[in-house]
N, C-alpha and C. Protein backbone atom coordinates (compact mmCIF):
# COMPACT_ATOMS: atom_id res chain seq x y z
N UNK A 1 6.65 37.84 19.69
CA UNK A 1 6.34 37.03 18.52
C UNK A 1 5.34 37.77 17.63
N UNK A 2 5.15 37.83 16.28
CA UNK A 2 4.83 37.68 15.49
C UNK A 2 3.36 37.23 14.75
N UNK A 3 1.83 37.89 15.03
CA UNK A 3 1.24 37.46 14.91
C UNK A 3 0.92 37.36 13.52
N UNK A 4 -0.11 36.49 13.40
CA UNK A 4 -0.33 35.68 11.63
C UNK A 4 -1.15 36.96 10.97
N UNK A 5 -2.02 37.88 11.56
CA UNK A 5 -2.76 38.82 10.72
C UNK A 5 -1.27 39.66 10.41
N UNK A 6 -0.38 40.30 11.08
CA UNK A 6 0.40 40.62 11.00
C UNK A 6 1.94 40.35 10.01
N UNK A 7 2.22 38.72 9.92
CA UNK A 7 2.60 38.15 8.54
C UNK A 7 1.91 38.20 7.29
N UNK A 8 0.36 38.38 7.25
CA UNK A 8 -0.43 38.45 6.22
C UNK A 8 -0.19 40.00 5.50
N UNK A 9 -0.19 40.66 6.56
CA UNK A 9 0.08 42.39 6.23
C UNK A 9 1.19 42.43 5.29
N UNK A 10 2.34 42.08 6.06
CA UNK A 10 3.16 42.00 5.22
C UNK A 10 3.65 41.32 4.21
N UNK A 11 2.91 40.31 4.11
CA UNK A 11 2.92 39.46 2.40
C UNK A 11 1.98 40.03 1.35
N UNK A 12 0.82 40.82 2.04
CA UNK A 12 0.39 41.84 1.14
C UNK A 12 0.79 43.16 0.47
N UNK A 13 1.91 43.82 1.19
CA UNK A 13 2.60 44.80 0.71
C UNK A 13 3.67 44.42 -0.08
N UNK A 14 4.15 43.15 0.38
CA UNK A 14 5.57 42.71 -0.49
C UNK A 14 5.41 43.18 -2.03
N UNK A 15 6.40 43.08 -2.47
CA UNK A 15 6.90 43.00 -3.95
C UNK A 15 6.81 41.66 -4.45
N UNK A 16 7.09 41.34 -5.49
CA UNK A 16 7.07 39.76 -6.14
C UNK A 16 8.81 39.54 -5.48
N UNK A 17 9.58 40.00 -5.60
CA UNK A 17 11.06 39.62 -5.52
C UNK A 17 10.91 39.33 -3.96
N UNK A 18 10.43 40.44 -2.82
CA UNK A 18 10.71 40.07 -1.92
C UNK A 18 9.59 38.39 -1.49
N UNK A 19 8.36 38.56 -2.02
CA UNK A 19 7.69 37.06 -1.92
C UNK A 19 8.34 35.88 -1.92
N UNK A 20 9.34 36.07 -3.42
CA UNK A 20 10.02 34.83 -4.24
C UNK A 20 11.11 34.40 -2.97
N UNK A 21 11.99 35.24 -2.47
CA UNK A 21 12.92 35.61 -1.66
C UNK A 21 12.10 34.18 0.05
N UNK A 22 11.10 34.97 0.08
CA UNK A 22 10.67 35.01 1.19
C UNK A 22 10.18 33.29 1.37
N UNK A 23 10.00 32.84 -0.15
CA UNK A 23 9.32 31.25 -0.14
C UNK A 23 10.71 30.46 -0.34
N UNK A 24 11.42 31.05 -1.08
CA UNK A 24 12.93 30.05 -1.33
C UNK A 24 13.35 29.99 0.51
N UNK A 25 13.58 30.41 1.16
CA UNK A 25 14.07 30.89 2.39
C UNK A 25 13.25 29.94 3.26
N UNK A 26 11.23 29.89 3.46
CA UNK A 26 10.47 28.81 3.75
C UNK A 26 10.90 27.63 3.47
N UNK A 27 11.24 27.04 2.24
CA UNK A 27 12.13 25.95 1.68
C UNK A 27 13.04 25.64 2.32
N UNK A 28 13.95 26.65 2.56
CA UNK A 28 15.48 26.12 2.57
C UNK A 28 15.18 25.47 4.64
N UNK A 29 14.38 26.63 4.88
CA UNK A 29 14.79 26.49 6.31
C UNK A 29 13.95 25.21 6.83
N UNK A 30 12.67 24.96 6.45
CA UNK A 30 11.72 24.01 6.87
C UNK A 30 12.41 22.82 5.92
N UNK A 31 13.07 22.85 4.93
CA UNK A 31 13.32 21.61 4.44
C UNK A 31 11.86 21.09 3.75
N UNK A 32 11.34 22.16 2.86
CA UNK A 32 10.43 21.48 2.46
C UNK A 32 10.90 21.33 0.38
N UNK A 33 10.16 19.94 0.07
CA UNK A 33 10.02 20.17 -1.31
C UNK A 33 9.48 20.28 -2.08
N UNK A 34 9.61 20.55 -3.50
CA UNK A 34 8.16 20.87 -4.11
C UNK A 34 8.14 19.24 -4.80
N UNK A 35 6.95 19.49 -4.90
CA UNK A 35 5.51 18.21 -5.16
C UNK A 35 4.90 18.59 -7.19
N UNK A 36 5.54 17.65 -8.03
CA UNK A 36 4.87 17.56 -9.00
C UNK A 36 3.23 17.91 -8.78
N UNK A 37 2.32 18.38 -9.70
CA UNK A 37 1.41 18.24 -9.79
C UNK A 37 0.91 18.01 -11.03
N UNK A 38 0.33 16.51 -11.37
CA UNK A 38 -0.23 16.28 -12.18
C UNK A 38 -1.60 15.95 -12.91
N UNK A 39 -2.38 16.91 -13.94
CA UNK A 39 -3.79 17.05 -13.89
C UNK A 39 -4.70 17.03 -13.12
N UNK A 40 -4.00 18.31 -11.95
CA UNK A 40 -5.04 18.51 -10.76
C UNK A 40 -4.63 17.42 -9.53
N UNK A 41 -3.81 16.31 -9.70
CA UNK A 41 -3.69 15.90 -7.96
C UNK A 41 -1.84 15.85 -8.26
N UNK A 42 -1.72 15.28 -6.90
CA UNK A 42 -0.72 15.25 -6.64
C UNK A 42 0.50 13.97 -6.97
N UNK A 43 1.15 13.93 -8.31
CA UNK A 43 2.11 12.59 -8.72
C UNK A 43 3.08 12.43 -8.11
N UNK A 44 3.36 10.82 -8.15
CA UNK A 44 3.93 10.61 -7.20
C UNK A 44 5.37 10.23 -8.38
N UNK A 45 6.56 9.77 -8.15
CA UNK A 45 7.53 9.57 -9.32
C UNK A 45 7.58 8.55 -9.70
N UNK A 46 6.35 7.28 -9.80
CA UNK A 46 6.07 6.62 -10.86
C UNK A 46 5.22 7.37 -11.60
N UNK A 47 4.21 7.54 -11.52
CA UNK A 47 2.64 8.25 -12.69
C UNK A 47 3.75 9.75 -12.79
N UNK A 48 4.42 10.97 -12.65
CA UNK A 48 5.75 11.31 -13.38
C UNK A 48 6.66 10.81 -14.34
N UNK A 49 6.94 9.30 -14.22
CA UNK A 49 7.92 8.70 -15.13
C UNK A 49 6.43 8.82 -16.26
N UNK A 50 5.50 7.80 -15.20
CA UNK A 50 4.49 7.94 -16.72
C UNK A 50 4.03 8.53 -17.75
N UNK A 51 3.67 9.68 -16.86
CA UNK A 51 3.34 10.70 -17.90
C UNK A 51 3.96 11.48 -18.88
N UNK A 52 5.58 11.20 -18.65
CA UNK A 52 6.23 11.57 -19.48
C UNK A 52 6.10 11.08 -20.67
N UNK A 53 6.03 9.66 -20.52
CA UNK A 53 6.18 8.53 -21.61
C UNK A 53 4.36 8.57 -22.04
N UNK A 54 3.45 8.63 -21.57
CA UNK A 54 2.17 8.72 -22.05
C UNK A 54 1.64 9.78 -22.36
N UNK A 55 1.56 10.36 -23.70
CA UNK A 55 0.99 11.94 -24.34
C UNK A 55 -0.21 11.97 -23.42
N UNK A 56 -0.71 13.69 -23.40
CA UNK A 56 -1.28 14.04 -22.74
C UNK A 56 -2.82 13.46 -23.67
N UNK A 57 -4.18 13.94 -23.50
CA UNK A 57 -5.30 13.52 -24.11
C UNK A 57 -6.52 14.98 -23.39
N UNK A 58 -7.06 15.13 -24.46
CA UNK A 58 -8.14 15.68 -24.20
C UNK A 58 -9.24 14.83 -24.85
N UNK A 59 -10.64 15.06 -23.93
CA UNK A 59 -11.82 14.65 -23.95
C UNK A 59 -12.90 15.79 -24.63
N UNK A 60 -13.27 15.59 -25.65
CA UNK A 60 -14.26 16.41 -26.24
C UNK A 60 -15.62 15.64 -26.33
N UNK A 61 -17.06 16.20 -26.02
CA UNK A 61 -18.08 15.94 -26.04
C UNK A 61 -19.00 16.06 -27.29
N UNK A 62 -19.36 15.33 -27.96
CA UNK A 62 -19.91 15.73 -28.99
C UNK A 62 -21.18 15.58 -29.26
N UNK A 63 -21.89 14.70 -28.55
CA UNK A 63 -23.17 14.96 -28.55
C UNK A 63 -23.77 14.39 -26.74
N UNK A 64 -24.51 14.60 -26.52
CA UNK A 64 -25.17 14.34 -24.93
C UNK A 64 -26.22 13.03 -24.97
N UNK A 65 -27.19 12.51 -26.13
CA UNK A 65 -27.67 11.71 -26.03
C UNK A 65 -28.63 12.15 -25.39
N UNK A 66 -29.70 10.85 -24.85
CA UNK A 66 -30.77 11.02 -24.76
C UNK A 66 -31.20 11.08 -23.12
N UNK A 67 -29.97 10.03 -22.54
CA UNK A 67 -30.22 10.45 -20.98
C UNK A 67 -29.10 10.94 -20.60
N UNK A 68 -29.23 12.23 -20.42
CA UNK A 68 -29.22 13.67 -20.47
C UNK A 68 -28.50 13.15 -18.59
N UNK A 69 -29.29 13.30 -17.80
CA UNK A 69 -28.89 12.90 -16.47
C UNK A 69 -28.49 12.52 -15.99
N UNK A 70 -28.02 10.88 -16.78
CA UNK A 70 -26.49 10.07 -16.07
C UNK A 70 -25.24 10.73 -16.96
N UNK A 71 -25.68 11.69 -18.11
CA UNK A 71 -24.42 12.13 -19.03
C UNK A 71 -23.83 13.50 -18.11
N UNK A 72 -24.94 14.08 -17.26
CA UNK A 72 -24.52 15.17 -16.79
C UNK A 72 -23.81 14.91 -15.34
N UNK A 73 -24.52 13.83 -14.72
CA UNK A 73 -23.71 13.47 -13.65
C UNK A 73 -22.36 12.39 -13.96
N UNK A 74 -21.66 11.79 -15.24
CA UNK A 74 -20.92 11.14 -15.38
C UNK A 74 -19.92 12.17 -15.66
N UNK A 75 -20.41 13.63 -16.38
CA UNK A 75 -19.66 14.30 -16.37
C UNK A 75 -18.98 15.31 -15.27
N UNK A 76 -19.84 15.48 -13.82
CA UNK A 76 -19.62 16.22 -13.18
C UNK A 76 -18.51 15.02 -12.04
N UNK A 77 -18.90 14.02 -12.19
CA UNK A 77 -17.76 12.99 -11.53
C UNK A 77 -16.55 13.05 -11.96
N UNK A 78 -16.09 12.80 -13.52
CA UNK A 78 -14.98 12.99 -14.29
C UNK A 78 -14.27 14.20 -13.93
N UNK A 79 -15.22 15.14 -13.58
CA UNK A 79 -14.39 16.34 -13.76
C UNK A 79 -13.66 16.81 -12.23
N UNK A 80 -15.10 16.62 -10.93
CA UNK A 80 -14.42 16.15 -9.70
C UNK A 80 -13.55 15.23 -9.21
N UNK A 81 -13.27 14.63 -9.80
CA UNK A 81 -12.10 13.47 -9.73
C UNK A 81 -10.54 13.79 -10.16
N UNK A 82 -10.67 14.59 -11.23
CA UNK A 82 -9.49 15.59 -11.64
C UNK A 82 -9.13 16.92 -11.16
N UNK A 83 -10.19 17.33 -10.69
CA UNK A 83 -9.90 18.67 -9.97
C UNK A 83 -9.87 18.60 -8.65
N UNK A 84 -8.83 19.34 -8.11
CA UNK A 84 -8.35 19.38 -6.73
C UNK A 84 -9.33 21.00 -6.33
N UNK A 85 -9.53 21.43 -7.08
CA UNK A 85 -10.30 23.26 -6.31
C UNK A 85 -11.64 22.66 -6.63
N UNK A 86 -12.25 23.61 -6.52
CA UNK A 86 -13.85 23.70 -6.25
C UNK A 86 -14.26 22.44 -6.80
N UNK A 87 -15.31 22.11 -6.64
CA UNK A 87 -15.83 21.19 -6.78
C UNK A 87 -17.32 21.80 -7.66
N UNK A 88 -18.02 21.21 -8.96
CA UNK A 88 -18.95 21.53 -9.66
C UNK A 88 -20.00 20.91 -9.25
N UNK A 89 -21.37 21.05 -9.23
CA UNK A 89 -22.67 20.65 -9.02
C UNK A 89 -22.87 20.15 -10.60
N UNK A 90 -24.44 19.27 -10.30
CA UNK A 90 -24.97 18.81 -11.39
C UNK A 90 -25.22 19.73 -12.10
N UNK A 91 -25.46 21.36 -11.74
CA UNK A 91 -25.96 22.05 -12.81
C UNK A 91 -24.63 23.05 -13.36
N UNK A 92 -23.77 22.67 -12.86
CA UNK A 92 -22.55 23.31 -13.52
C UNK A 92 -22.33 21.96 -14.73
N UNK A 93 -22.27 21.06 -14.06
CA UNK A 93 -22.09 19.86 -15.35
C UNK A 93 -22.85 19.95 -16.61
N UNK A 94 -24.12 20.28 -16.18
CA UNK A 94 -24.93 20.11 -17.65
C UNK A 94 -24.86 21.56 -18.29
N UNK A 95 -24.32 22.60 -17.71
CA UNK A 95 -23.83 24.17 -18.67
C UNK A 95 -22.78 23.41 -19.44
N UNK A 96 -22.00 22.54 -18.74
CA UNK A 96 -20.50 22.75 -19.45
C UNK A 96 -20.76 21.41 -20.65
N UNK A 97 -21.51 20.45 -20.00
CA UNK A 97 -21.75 19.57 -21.46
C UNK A 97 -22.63 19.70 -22.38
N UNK A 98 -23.62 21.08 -22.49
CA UNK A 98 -24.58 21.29 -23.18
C UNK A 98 -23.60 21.99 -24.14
N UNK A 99 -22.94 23.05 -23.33
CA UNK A 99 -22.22 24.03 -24.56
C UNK A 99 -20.94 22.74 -25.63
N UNK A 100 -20.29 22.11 -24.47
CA UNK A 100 -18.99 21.55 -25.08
C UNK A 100 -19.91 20.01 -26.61
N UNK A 101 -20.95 19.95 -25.81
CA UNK A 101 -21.40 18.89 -27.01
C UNK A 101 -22.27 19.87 -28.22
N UNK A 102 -22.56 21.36 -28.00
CA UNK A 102 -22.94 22.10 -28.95
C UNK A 102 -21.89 22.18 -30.03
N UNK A 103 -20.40 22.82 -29.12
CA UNK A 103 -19.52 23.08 -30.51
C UNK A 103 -18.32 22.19 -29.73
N UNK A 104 -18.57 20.59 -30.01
CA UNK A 104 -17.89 19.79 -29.87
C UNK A 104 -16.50 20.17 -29.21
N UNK A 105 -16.97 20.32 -27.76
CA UNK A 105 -15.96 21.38 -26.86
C UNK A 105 -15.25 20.22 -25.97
N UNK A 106 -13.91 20.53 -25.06
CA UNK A 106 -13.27 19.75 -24.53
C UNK A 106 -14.37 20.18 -22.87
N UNK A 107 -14.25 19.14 -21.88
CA UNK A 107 -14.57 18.52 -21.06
C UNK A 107 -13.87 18.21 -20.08
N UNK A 108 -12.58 17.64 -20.19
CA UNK A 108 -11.56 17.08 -19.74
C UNK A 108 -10.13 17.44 -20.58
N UNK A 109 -9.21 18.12 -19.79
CA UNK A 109 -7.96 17.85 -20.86
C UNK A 109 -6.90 17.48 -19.86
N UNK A 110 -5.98 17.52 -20.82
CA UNK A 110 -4.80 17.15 -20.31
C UNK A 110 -4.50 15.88 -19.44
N UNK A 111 -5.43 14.88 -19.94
CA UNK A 111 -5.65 13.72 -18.70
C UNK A 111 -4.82 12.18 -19.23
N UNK A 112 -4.41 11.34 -18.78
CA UNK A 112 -3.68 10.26 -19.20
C UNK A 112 -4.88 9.57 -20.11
N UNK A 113 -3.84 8.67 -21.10
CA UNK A 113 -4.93 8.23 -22.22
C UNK A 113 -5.52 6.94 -21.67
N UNK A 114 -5.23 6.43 -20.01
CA UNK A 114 -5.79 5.31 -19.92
C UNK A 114 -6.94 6.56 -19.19
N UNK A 115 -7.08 7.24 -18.39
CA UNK A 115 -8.22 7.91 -17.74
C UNK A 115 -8.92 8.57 -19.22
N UNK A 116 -8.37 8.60 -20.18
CA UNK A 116 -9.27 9.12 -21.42
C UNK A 116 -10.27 8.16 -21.55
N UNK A 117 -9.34 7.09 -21.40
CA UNK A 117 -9.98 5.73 -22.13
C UNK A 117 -11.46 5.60 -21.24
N UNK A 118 -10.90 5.32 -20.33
CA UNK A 118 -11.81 4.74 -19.09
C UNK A 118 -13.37 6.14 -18.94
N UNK A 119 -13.15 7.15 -19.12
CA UNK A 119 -14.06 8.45 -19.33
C UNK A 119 -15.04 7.95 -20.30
N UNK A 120 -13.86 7.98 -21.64
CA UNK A 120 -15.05 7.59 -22.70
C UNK A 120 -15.53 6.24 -22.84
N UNK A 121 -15.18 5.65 -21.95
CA UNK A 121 -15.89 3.83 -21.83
C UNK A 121 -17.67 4.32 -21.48
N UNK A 122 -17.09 5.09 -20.21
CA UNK A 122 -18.58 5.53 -19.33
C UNK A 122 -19.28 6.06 -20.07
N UNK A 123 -19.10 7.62 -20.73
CA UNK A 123 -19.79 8.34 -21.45
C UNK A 123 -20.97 7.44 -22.19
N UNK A 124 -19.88 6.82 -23.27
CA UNK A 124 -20.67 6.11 -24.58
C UNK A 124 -21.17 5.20 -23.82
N UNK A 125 -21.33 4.08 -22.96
CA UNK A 125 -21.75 3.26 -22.67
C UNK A 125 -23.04 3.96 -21.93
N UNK A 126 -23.81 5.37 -21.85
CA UNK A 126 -25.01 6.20 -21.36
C UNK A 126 -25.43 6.51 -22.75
N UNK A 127 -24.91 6.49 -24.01
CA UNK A 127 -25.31 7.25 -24.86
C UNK A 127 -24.84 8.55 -25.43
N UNK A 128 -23.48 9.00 -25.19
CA UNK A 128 -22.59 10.48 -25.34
C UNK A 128 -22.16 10.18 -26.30
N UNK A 129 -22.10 10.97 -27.08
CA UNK A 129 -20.46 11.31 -28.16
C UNK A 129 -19.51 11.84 -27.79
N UNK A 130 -18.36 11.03 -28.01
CA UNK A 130 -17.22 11.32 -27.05
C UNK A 130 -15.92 11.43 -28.26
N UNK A 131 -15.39 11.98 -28.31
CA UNK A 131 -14.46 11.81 -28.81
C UNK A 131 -12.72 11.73 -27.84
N UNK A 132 -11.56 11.27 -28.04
CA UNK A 132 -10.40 11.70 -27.43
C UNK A 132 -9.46 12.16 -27.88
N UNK A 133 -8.48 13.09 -28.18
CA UNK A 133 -7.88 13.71 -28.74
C UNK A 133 -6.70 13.91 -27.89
N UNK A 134 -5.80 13.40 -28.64
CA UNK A 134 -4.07 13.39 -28.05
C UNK A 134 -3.24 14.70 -28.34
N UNK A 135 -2.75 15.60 -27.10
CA UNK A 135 -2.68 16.84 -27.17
C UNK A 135 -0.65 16.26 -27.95
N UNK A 136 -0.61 17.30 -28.79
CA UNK A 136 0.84 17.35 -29.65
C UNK A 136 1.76 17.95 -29.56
């Protein structure tokens, strides 16, 4: 048999064709399928039907307000909640909403306009400028 450092070897030398080859083949034989992914988790084929029918939305920040601290942690929630990889700290939150509310920068994109909605309920209700913007 076949050890796993040994499969790794050789998925590192592969070519792209033999990779592509090599995952259609994983598929066919395990019977596995692929999985929509929508804005970072995983849709299921209702929120799919949905999102078809509901334009996408971006979240732009436009100003931070005065408490600064529930705006930076409302933002680092929003953004962990949508993202499936790494996960951001409070002080990654307040880089990314200092710059995005400097030059009225996005925050959030590509997210359903009821999770737009519900974002900028929170924001403004701390004191943020929020704007939402429906991607075209």
């Amino acid at each position: 048999m076949v050890g796993v450092s040994e499969i790794i070897e050789f998925i590192k030398k592969s070519d792209q064709k033999t990779l592509n080859e090599l995952v259609e083949e994983i598929k066919k034989v395990f019977k596995i399928e692929e999985v929509a992914i929508s804005s970072g988790t995983k849709a299921s084929s209702e929120e799919k039907s949905k999102d078809k029918e509901d334009p996408n939305f971006n979240i732009k920040l436009t100003s931070v307000g005065s408490e600064k601290i529930k705006v930076y942690g409302a933002v680092m929630d929003a953004i962990n909640k949508k993202n499936t990889g790494e996960k951001i700290n409070i002080i990654g939150a307040k880089k990314i909403a200092e710059e995005a509310a400097e030059k009225r920068g996005i925050i959030l994109a590509n997210i359903s306009k009821e999770d737009a909605k519900k974002i900028e309920e929170q924001l403004k209700g701390i004191g943020a400028g929020v704007e939402i913007e429906e991607i075209k």
